[in-house]
Protein backbone atom coordinates (compact mmCIF):
# COMPACT_ATOMS: atom_id res chain seq x y z
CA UNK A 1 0.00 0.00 0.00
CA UNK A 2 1.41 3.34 -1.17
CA UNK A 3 1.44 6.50 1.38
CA UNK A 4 -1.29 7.66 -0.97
CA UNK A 5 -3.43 4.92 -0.79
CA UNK A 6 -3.04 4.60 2.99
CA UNK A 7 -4.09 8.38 2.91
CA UNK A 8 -6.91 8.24 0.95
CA UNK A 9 -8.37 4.83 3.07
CA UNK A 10 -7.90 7.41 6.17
CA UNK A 11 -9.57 10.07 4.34
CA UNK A 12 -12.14 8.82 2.75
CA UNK A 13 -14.41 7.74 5.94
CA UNK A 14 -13.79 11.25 7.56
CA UNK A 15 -15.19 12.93 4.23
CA UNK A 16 -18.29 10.70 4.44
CA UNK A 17 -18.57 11.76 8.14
CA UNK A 18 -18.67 15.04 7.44
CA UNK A 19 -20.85 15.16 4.84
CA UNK A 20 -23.39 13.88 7.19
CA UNK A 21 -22.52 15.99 9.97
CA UNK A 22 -23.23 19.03 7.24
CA UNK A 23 -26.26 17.61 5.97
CA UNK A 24 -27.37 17.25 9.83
CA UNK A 25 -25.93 20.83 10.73
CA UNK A 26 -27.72 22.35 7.74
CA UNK A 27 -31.24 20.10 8.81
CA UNK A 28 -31.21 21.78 11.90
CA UNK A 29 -30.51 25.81 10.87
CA UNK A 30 -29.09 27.13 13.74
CA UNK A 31 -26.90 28.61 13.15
CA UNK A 32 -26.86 32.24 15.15
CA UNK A 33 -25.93 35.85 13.61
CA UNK A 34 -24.15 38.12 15.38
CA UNK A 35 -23.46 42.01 14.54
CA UNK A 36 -20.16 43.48 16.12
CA UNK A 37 -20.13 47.48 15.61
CA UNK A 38 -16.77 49.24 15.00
CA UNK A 39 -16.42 52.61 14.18
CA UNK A 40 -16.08 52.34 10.19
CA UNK A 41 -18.19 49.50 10.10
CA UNK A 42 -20.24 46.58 11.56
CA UNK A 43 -18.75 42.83 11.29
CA UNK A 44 -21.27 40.35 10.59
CA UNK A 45 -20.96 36.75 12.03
CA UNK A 46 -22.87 33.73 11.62
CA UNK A 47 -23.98 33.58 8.17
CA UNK A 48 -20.24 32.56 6.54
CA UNK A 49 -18.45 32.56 10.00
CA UNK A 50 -15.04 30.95 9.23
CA UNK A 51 -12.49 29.38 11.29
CA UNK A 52 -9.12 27.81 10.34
CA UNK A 53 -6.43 26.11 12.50
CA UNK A 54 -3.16 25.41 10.90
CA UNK A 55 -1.59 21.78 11.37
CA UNK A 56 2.02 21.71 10.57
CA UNK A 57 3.20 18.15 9.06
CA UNK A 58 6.52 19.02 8.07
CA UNK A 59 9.49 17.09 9.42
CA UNK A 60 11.13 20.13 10.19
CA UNK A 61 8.39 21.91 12.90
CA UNK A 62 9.54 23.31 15.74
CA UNK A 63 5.80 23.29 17.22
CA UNK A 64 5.03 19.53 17.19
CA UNK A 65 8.70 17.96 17.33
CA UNK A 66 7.27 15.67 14.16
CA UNK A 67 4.35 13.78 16.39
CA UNK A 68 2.25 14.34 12.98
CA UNK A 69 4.31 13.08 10.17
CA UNK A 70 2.42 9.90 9.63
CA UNK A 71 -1.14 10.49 8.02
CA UNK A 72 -2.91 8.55 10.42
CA UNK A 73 -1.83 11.30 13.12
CA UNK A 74 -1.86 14.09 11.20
CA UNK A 75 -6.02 13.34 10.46
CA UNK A 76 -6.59 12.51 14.31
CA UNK A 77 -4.79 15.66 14.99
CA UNK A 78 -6.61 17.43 12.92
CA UNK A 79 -10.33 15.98 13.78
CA UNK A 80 -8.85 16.81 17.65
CA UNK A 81 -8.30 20.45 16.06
CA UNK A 82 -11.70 20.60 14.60
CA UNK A 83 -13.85 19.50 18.20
């Protein structure tokens, strides 16, 4: 088994996952909006709210000391990330 083939058995059960969870999410609406005011203009949150952490996987990263090289860790790390 190649490292992309072991990748994309890892992968592909976490996509299906959360295309459900979306499906579910999007089933339920509700999803709240939120209006910050600033003084040039107001922020508003809710309707495309987006949030992104960054998972380093290079050998070389200072952060993580390489825990997340394999791609078995890197996805766990990532769904650990995402809850």
């Amino acid at each position: 088994m190649t490292e992309e083939t072991s990748l994309r058995s890892v992968l592909e059960p976490l996509r299906s996952a959360a295309r459900e969870r979306d499906l579910s999410y999007r089933a339920m609406n509700i999803r709240r909006r939120f209006r910050i005011r600033l003084r040039s203009r107001t922020l508003e949150l809710g309707e495309r709210t987006l949030v992104m952490g960054v998972l380093n996987v290079t050998p070389d990263s200072f952060s993580d000391g390489g825990r997340y090289l394999g791609a078995g860790a890197a996805v766990r790390r990532a769904l650990e990330m995402e809850a």
